[in-house]
Protein backbone atom coordinates (compact mmCIF):
# COMPACT_ATOMS: atom_id res chain seq x y z
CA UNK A 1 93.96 123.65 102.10
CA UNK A 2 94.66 127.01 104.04
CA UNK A 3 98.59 126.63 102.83
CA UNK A 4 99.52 130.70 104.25
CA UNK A 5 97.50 129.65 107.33
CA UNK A 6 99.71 126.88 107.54
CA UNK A 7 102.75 127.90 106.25
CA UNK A 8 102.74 130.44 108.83
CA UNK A 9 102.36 128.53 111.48
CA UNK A 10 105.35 126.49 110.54
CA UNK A 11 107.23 129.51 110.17
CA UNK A 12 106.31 130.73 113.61
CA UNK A 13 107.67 128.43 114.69
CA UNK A 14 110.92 128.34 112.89
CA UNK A 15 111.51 132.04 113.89
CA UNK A 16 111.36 130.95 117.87
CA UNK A 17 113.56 128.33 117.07
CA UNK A 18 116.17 130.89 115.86
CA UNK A 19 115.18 133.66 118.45
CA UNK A 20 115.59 131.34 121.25
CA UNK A 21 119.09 130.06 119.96
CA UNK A 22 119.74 133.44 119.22
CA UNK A 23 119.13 135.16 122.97
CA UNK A 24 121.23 132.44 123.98
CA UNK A 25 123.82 132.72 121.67
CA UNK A 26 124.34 129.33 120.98
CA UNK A 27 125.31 127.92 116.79
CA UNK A 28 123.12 126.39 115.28
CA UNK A 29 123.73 123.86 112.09
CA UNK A 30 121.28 126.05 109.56
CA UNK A 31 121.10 122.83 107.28
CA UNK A 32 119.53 120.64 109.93
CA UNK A 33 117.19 123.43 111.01
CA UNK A 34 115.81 124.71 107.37
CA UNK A 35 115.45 120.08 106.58
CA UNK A 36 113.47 120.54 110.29
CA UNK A 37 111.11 122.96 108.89
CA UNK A 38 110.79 122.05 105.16
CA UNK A 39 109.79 118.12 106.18
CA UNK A 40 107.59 119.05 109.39
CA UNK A 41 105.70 121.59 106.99
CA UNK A 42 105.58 119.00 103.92
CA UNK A 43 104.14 116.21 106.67
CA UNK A 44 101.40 118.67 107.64
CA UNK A 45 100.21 119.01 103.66
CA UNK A 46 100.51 115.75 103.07
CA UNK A 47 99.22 113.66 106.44
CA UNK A 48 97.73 116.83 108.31
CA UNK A 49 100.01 115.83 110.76
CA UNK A 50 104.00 117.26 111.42
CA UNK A 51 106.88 114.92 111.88
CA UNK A 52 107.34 117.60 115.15
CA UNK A 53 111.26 117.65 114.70
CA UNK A 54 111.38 121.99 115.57
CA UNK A 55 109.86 121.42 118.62
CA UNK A 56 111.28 117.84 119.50
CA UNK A 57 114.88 119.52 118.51
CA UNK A 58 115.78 115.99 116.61
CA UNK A 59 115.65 114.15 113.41
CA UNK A 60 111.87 111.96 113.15
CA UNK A 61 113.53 108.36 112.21
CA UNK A 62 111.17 108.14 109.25
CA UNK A 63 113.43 110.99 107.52
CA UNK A 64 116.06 109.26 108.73
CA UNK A 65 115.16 106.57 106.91
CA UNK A 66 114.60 108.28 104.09
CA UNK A 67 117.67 110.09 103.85
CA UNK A 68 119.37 106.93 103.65
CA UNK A 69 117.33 105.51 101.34
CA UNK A 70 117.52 108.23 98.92
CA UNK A 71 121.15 107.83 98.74
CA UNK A 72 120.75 105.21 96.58
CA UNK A 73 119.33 107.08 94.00
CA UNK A 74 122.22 109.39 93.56
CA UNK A 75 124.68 106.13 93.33
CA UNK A 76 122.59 104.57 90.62
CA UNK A 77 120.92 107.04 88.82
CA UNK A 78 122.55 106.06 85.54
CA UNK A 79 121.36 102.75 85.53
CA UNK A 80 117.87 102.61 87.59
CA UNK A 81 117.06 99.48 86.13
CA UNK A 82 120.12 98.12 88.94
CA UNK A 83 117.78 99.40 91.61
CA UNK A 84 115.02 97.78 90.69
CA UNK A 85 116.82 94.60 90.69
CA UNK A 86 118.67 95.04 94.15
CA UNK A 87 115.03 95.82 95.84
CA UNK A 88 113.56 92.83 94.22
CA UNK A 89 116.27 90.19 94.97
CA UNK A 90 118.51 91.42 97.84
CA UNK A 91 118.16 90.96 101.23
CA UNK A 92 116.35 93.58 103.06
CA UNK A 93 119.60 95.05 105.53
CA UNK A 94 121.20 98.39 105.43
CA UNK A 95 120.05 101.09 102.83
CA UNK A 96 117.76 98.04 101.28
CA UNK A 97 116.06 97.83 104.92
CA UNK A 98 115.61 102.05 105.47
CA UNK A 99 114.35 102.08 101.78
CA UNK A 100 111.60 99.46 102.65
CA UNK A 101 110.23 100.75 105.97
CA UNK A 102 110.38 104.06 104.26
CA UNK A 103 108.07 102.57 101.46
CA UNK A 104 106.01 100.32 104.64
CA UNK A 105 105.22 103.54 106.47
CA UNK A 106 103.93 105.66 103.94
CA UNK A 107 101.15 102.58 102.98
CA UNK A 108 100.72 102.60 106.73
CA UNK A 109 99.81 106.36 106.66
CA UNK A 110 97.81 106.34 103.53
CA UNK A 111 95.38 103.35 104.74
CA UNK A 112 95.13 105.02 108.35
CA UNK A 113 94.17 108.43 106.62
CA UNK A 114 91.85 106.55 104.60
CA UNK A 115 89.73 105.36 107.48
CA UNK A 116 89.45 108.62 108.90
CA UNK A 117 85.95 110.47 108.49
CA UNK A 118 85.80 113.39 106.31
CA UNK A 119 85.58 116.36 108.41
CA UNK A 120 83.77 119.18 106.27
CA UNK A 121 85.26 121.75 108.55
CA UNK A 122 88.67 120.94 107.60
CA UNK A 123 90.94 121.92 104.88
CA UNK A 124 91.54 118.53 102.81
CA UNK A 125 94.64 117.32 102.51
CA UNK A 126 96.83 115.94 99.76
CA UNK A 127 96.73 112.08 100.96
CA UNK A 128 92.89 113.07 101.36
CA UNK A 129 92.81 114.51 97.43
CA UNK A 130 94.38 111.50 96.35
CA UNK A 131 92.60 108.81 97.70
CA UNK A 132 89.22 110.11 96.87
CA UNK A 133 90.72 110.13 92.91
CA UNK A 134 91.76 106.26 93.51
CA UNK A 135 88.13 105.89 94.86
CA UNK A 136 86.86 107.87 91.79
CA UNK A 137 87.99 105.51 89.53
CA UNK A 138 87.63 102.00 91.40
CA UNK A 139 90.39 101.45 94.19
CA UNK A 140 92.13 98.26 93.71
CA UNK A 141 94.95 96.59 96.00
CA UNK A 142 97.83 97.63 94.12
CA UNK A 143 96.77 101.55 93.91
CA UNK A 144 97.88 101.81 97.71
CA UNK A 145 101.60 101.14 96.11
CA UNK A 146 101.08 104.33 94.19
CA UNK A 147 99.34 106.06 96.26
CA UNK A 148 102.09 105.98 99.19
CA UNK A 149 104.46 106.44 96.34
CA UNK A 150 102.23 109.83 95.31
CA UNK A 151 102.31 110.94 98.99
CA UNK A 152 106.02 109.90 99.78
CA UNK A 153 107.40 111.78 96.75
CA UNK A 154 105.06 114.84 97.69
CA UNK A 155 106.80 114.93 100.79
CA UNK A 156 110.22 115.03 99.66
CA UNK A 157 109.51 117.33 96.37
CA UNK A 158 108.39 119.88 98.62
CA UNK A 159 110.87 119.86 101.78
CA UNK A 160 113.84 119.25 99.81
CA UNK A 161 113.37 122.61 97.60
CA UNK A 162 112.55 124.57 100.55
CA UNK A 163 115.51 123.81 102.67
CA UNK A 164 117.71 124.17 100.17
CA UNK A 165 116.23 127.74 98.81
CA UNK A 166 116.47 128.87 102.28
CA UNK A 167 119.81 127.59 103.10
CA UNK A 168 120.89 129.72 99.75
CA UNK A 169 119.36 132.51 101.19
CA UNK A 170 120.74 132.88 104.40
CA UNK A 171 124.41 132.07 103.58
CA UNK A 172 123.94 134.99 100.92
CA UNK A 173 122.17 137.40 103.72
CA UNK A 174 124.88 136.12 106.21
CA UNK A 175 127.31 137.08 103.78
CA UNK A 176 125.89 140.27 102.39
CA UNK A 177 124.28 142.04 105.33
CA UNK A 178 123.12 144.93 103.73
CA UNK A 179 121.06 142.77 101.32
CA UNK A 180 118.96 142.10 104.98
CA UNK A 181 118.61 145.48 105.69
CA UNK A 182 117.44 146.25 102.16
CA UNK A 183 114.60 143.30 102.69
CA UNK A 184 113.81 145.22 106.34
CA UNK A 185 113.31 148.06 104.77
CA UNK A 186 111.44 147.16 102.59
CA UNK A 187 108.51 145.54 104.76
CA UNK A 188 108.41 148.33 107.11
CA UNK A 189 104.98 148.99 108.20
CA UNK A 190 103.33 146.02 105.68
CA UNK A 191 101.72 143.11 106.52
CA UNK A 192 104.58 140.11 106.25
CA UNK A 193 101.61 137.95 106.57
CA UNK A 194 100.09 138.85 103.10
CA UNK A 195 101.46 136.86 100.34
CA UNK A 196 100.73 139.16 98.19
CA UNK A 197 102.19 141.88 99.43
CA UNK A 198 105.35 140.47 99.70
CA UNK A 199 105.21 139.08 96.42
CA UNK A 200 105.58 142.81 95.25
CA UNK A 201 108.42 143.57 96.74
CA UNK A 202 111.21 143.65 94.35
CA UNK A 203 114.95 143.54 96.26
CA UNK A 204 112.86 140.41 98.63
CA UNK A 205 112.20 138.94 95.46
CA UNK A 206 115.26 140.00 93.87
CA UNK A 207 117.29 138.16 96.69
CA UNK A 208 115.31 134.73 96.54
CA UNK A 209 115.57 134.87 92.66
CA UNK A 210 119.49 135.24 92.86
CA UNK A 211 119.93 132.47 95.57
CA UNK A 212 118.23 130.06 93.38
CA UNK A 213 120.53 131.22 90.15
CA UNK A 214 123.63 130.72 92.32
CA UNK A 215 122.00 127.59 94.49
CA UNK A 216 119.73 125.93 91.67
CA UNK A 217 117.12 123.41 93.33
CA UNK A 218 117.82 121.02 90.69
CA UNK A 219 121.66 121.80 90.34
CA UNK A 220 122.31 119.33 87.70
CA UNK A 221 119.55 119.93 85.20
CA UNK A 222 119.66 115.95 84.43
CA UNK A 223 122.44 114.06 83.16
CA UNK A 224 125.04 115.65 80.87
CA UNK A 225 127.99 114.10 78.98
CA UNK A 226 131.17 116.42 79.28
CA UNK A 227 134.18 116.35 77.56
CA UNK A 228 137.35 116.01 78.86
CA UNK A 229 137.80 119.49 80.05
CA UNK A 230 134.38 119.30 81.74
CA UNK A 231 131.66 122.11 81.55
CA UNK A 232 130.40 125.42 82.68
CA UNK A 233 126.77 125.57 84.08
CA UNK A 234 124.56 128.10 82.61
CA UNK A 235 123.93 130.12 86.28
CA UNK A 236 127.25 131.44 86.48
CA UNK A 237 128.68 131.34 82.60
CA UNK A 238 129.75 135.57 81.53
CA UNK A 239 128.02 134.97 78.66
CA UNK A 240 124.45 134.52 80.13
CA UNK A 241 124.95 136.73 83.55
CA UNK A 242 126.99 139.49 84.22
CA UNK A 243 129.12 138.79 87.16
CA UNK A 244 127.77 135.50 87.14
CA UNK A 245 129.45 134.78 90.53
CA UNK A 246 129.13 137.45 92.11
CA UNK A 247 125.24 137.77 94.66
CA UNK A 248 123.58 140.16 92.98
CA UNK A 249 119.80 140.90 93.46
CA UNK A 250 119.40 143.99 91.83
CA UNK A 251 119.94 142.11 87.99
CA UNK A 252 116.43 141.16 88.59
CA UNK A 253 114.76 144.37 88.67
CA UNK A 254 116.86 147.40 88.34
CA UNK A 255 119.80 146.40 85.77
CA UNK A 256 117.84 143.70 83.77
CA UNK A 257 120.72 144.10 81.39
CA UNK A 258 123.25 141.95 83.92
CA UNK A 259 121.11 139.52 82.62
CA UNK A 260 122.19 138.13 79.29
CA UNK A 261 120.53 134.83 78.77
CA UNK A 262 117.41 134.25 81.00
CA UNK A 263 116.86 130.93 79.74
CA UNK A 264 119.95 129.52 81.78
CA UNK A 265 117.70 130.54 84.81
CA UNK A 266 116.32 127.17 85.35
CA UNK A 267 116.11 126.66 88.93
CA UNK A 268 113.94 123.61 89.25
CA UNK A 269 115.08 121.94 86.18
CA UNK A 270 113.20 122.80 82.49
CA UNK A 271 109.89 124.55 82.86
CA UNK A 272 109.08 127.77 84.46
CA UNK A 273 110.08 129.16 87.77
């Protein structure tokens, strides 16, 4: 799929959004707008189609749904076996009933995308990807459980990260104007529509890298067992950054040495970022 194509076309439309609010000087809850763009971007990728919440100005009730739904997780993460049972043997009202229609709707979406004609002009999709694998290798009845599982987590592994990077972001621009004029500066006279062009720029990239230290994507890292005087998370500890509170971009590329232990950089969890 054409994902800068895409991605920019989504982002167009984010930066009207904000123009238009901005001309009129009216506030604007940044949250709701960057959840707006990350889930109406993620719905294009997945479905080829947007949940059309930047230009309906309002929540899709799907994501609300899900948003509900999700809450659960949180609440029983340490025991996800209690889930399980509450989904099998509960009655379907409340959180139960969002979590279900959320599950309903996405085998609704992956059977209607199934059905569709490959178009051989068109950029695939991921539901598209998917299914032809389940075809690949024999589709049976209860792959379409997986398979709207596959699609629904998609969805919410990609929006969620976004929003949150770029609410990080902002609140440190906001914050720290002269961090902004540094990034303006710095695309003077380039292309901003080149990914690889901005990839090279080093206080832009700086900036991101920083919000996601301070604002980690996957703040907790996975469960931890503290003692009674609780714990320090590697992002802001002295011993791994230099002025480990403090929003500072340039440790990334000019004073590398404000860096003290890069492996408590873990933004999305263990891995590579």
């Amino acid at each position: 799929m054409n994902y800068e194509k895409t991605t920019f076309r989504y982002i167009d439309q984010l930066d009207a959004w904000i123009e238009t609010r901005a001309a009129a000087r009216t506030a604007v809850d940044a949250k709701e707008l960057f959840y707006w763009f990350g889930f109406d971007m993620m719905g294009h990728f997945v479905f080829s189609k947007s949940f059309g919440m930047l230009q309906k100005n309002e929540w899709h009730r799907i994501i609300v749904m899900l948003q509900n739904a999700l809450s659960l997780l949180g609440l029983f993460s340490p025991v996800p076996w209690l889930i399980q049972l509450a989904l099998k043997l509960l009655p379907r009202v409340g959180i139960l009933r969002d979590w279900h229609c959320m599950i309903s709707w996405s085998k609704e979406q992956m059977q209607e995308r199934a059905k569709q004609p490959v178009d051989q002009n068109q950029e695939p999709d991921l539901a598209q990807h998917l299914i032809e694998d389940a075809k690949r290798n024999g589709l049976q009845r209860d792959d379409w459980m997986w398979l709207s599982g596959d699609s629904l987590l998609a969805i919410i592994a990609g929006s969620g990260p976004i929003a949150s990077t770029l609410i990080g972001v902002f609140y440190e621009l906001a914050r720290n104007p002269d961090h902004a004029n540094k990034i303006f500066n710095e695309v003077q006279d380039l292309d901003v529509r080149d990914a690889k062009v901005l990839s090279k720029l080093p206080h832009l990239d700086g900036v991101i890298a920083e919000a996601l230290r301070l604002y980690p994507v996957l703040p907790t890292r996975g469960d931890r067992k503290t003692m009674e005087y609780g714990v320090t998370i590697g992002g802001k500890r002295a011993d791994c950054f230099e002025r480990g509170h403090d929003f500072v971009p340039e440790r990334w590329y000019r004073s590398p040495e404000m860096i003290r232990n890069k492996a408590a950089y873990a933004p999305f969890g263990t891995g590579t970022s």
